[in-house]
C-alpha atoms as a PDB file:
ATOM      1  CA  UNK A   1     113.104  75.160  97.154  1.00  0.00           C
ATOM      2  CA  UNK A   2     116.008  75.245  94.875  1.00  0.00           C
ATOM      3  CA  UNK A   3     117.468  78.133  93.600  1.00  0.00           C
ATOM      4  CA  UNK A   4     120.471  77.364  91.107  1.00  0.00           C
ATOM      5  CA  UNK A   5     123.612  79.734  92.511  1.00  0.00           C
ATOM      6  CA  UNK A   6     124.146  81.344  88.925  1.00  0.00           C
ATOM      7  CA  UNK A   7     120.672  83.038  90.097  1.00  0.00           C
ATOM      8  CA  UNK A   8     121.513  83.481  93.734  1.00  0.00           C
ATOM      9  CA  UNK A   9     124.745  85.414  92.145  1.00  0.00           C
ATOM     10  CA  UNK A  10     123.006  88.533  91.160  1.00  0.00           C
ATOM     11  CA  UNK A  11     121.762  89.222  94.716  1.00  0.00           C
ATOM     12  CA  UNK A  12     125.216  88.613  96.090  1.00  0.00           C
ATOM     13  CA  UNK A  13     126.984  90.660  93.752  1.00  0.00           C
ATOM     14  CA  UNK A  14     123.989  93.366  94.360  1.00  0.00           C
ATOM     15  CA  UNK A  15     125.708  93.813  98.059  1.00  0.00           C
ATOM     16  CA  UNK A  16     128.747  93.889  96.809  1.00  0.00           C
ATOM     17  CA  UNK A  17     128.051  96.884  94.826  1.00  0.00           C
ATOM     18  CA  UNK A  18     126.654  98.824  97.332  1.00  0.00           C
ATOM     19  CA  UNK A  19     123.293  97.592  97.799  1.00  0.00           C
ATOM     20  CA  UNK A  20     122.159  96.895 101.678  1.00  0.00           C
ATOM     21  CA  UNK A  21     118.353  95.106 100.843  1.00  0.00           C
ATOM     22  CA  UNK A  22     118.456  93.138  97.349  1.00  0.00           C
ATOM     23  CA  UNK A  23     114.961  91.961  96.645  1.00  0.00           C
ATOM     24  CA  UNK A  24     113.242  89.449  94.386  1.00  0.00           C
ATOM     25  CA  UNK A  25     111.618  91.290  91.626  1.00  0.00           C
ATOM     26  CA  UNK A  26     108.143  89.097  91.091  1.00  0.00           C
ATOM     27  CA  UNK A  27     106.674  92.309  89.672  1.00  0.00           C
ATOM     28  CA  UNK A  28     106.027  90.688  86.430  1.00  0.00           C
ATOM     29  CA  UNK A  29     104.414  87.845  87.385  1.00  0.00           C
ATOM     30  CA  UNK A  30     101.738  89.036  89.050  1.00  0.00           C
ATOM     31  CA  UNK A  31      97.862  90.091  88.414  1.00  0.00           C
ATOM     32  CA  UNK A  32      96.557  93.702  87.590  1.00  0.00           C
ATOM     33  CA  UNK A  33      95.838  95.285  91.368  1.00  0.00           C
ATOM     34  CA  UNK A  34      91.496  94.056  90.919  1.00  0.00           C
ATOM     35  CA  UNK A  35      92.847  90.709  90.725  1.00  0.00           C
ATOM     36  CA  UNK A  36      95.420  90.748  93.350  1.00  0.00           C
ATOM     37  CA  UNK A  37      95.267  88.798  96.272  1.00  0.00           C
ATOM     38  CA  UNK A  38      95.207  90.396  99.926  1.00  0.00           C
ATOM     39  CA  UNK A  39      99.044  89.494 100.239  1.00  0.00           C
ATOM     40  CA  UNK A  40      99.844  91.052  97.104  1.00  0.00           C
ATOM     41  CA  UNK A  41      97.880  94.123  97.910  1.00  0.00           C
ATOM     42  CA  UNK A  42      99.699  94.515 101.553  1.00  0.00           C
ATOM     43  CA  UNK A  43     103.486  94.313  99.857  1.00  0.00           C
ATOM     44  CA  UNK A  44     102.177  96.583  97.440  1.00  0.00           C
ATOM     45  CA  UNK A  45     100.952  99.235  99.920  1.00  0.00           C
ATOM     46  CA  UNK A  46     103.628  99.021 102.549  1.00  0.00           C
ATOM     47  CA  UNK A  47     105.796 100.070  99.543  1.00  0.00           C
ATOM     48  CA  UNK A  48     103.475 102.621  98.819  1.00  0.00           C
ATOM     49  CA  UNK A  49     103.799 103.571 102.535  1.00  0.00           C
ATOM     50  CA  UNK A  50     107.189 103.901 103.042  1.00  0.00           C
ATOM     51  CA  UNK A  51     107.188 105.868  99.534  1.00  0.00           C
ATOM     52  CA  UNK A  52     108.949 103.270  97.766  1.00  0.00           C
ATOM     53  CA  UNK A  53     106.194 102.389  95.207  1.00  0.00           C
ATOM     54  CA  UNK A  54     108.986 101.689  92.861  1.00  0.00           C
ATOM     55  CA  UNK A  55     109.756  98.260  94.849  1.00  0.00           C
ATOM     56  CA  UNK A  56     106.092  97.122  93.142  1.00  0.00           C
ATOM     57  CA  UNK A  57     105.668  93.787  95.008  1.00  0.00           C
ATOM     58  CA  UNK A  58     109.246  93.150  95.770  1.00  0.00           C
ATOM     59  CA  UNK A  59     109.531  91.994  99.409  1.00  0.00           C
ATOM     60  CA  UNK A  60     111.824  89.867 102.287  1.00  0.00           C
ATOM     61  CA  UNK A  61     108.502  88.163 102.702  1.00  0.00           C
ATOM     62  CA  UNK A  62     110.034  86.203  99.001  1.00  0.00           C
ATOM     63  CA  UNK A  63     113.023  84.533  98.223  1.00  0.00           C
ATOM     64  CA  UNK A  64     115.678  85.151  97.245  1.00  0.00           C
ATOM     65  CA  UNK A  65     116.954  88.293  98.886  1.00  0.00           C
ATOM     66  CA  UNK A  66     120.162  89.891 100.131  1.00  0.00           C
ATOM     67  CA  UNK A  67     121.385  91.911 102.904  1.00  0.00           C
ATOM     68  CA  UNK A  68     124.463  93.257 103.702  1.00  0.00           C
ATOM     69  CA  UNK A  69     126.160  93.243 107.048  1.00  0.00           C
ATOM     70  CA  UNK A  70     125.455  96.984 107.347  1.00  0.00           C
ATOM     71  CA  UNK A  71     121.875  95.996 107.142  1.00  0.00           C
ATOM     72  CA  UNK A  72     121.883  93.422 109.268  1.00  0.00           C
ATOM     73  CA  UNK A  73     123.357  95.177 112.199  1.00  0.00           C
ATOM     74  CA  UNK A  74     120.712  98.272 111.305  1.00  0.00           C
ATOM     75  CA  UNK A  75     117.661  96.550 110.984  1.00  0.00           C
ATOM     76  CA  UNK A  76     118.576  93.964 114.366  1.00  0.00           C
ATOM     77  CA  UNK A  77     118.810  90.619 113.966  1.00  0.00           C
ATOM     78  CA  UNK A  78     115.839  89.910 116.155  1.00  0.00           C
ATOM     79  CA  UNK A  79     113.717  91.739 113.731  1.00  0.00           C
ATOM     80  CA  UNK A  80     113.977  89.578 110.637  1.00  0.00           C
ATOM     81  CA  UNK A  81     111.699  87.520 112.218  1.00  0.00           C
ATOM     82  CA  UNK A  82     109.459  89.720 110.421  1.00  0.00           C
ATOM     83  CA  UNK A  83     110.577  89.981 107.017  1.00  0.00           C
ATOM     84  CA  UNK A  84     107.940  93.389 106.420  1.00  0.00           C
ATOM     85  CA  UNK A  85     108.970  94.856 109.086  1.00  0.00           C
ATOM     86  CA  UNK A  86     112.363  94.213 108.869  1.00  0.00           C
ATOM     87  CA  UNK A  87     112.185  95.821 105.214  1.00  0.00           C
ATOM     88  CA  UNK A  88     110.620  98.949 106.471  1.00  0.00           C
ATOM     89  CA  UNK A  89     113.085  99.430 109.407  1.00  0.00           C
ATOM     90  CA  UNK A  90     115.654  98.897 106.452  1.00  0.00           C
ATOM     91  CA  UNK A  91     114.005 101.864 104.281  1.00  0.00           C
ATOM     92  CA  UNK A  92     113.052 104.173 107.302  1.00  0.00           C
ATOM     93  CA  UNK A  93     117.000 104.013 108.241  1.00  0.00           C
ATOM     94  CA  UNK A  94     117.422 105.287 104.578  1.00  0.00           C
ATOM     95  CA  UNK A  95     119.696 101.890 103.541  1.00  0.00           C
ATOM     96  CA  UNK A  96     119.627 100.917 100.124  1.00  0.00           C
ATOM     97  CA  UNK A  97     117.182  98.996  99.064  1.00  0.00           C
ATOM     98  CA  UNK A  98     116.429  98.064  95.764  1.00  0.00           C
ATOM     99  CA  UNK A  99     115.306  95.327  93.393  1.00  0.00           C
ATOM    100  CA  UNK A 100     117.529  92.966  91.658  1.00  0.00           C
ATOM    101  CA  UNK A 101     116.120  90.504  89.206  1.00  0.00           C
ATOM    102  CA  UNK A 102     113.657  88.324  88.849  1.00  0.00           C
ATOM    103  CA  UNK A 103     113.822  84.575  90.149  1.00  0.00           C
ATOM    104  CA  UNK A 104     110.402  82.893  89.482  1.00  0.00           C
ATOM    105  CA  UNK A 105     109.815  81.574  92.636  1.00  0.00           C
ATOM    106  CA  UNK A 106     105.959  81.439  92.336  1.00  0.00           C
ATOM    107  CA  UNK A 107     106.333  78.630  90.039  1.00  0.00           C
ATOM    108  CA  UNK A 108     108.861  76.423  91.948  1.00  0.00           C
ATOM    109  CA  UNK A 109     106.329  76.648  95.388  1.00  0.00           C
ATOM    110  CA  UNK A 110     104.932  73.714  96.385  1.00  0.00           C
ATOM    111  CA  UNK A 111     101.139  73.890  97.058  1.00  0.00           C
ATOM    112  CA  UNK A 112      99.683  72.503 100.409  1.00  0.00           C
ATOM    113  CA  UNK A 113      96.667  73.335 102.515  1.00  0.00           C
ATOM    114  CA  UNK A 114      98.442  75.382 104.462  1.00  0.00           C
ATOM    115  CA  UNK A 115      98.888  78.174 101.506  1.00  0.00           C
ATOM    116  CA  UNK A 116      95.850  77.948  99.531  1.00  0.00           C
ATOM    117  CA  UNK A 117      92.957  79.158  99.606  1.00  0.00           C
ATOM    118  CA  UNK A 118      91.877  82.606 100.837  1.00  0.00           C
ATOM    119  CA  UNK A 119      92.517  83.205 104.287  1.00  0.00           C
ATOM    120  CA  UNK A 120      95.003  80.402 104.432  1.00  0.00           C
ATOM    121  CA  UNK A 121      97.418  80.010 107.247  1.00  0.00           C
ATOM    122  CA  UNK A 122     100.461  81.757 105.454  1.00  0.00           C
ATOM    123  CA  UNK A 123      97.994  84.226 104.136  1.00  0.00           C
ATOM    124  CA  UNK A 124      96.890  85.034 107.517  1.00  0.00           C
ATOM    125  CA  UNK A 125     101.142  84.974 108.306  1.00  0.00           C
ATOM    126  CA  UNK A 126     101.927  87.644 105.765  1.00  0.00           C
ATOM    127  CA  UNK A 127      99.383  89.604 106.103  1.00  0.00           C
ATOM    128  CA  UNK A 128      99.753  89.962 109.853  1.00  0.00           C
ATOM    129  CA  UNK A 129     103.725  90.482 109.451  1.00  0.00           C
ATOM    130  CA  UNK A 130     102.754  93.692 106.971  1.00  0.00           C
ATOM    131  CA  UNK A 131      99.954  94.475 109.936  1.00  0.00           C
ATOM    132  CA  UNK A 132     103.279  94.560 112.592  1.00  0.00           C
ATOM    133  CA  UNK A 133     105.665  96.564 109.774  1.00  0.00           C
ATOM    134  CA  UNK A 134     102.635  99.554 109.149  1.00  0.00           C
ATOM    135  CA  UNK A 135     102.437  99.701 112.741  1.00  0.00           C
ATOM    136  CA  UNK A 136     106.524 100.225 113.309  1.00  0.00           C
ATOM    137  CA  UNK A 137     105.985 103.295 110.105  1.00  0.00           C
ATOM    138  CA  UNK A 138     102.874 104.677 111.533  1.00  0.00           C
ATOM    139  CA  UNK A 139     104.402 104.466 115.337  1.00  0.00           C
ATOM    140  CA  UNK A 140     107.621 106.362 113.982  1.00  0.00           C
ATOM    141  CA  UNK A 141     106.045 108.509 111.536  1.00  0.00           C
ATOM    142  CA  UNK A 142     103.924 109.631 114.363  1.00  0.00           C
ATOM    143  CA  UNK A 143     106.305 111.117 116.433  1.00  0.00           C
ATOM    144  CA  UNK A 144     107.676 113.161 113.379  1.00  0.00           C
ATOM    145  CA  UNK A 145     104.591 115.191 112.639  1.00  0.00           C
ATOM    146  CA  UNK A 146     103.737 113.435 109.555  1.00  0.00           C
ATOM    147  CA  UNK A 147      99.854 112.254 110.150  1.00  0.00           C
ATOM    148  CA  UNK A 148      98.483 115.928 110.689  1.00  0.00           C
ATOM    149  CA  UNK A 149      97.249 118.611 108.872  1.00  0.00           C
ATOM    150  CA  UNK A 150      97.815 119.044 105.137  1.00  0.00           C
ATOM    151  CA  UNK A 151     100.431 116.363 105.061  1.00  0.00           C
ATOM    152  CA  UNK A 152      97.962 113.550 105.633  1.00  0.00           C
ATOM    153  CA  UNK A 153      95.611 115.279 103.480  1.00  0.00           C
ATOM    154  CA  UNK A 154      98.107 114.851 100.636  1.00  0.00           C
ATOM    155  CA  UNK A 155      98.971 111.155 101.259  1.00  0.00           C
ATOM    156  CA  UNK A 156      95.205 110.279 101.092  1.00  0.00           C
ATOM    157  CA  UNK A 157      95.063 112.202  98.296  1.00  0.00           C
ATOM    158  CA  UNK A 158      98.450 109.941  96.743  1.00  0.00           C
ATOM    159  CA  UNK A 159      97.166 106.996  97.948  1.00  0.00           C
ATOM    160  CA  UNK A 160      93.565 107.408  95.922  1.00  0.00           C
ATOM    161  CA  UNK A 161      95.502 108.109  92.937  1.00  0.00           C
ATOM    162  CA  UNK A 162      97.892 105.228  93.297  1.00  0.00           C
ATOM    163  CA  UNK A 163      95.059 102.420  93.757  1.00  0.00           C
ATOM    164  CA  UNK A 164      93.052 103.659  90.782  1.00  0.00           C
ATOM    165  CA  UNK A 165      96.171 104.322  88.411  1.00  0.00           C
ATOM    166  CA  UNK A 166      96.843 100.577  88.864  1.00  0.00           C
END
């Protein structure tokens, strides 16, 4: 895929100004939540998770994106393997993460067999990858109290409110 570097610019100059994580914002491009698909709906909730609902859709998972060294040497380079995961380790070390602009990749991807269709292969991909990232919040967020009590009430509770509001 080509991306013409007067696009690729914004996410560079993004680091420069202080941003770690510069995402892709495909936000607008994209169905209501009822007619999302399940890849949608995962970027959408491990945002959610990590209490960055403000990051819509935007994900490593899509191209373009940025990171600066800082990032890089936080999140391990062994870990963008995983572009989810790799994004939550990112926003669970507090870096800055944010969204940049929008570069309509959706309509430059080639279709094949292996990405269409439901349950395609890259479906299956990305939707595994967001599967490995929940685990690495749940596994921390474990450890720091925050599944008990009242405070898992309330994030049910935000999380009901969330996928009906949208």
């Amino acid at each position: 895929m080509v991306i013409p570097a007067p696009q690729l610019a914004s996410f560079a100059a993004a680091v420069d100004g202080g941003v770690d994580v510069a995402l892709n914002d495909l936000d607008s491009l994209l169905p209501p939540f009822g007619s999302s698909d399940d890849v949608i709906r995962c970027k959408l909730f491990l945002n959610f998770v990590l209490g960055r609902s403000d990051l819509g859709v935007s994900s490593m998972t899509a191209v373009p994106h940025a990171l600066s060294r800082h990032a890089l040497e936080s999140i391990g380079y062994r870990e963008l393997m995983v572009p989810p995961k790799a994004q939550a380790i990112a926003i669970l070390n507090k870096l800055r993460v944010e969204k940049t602009r929008l570069v309509n990749v959706i309509k430059h991807n080639r279709l094949r067999p292996a990405n269409t269709g439901v349950g395609n292969p890259v479906e299956k991909l990305i939707v595994g990858d967001h599967a490995e990232a929940l685990f690495t919040v749940l596994s921390q967020r474990a450890t720091s109290n925050f599944l008990h009590g009242e405070s898992l009430q309330e994030q049910r509770r935000q999380l009901a409110l969330w996928r009906n509001g949208l």
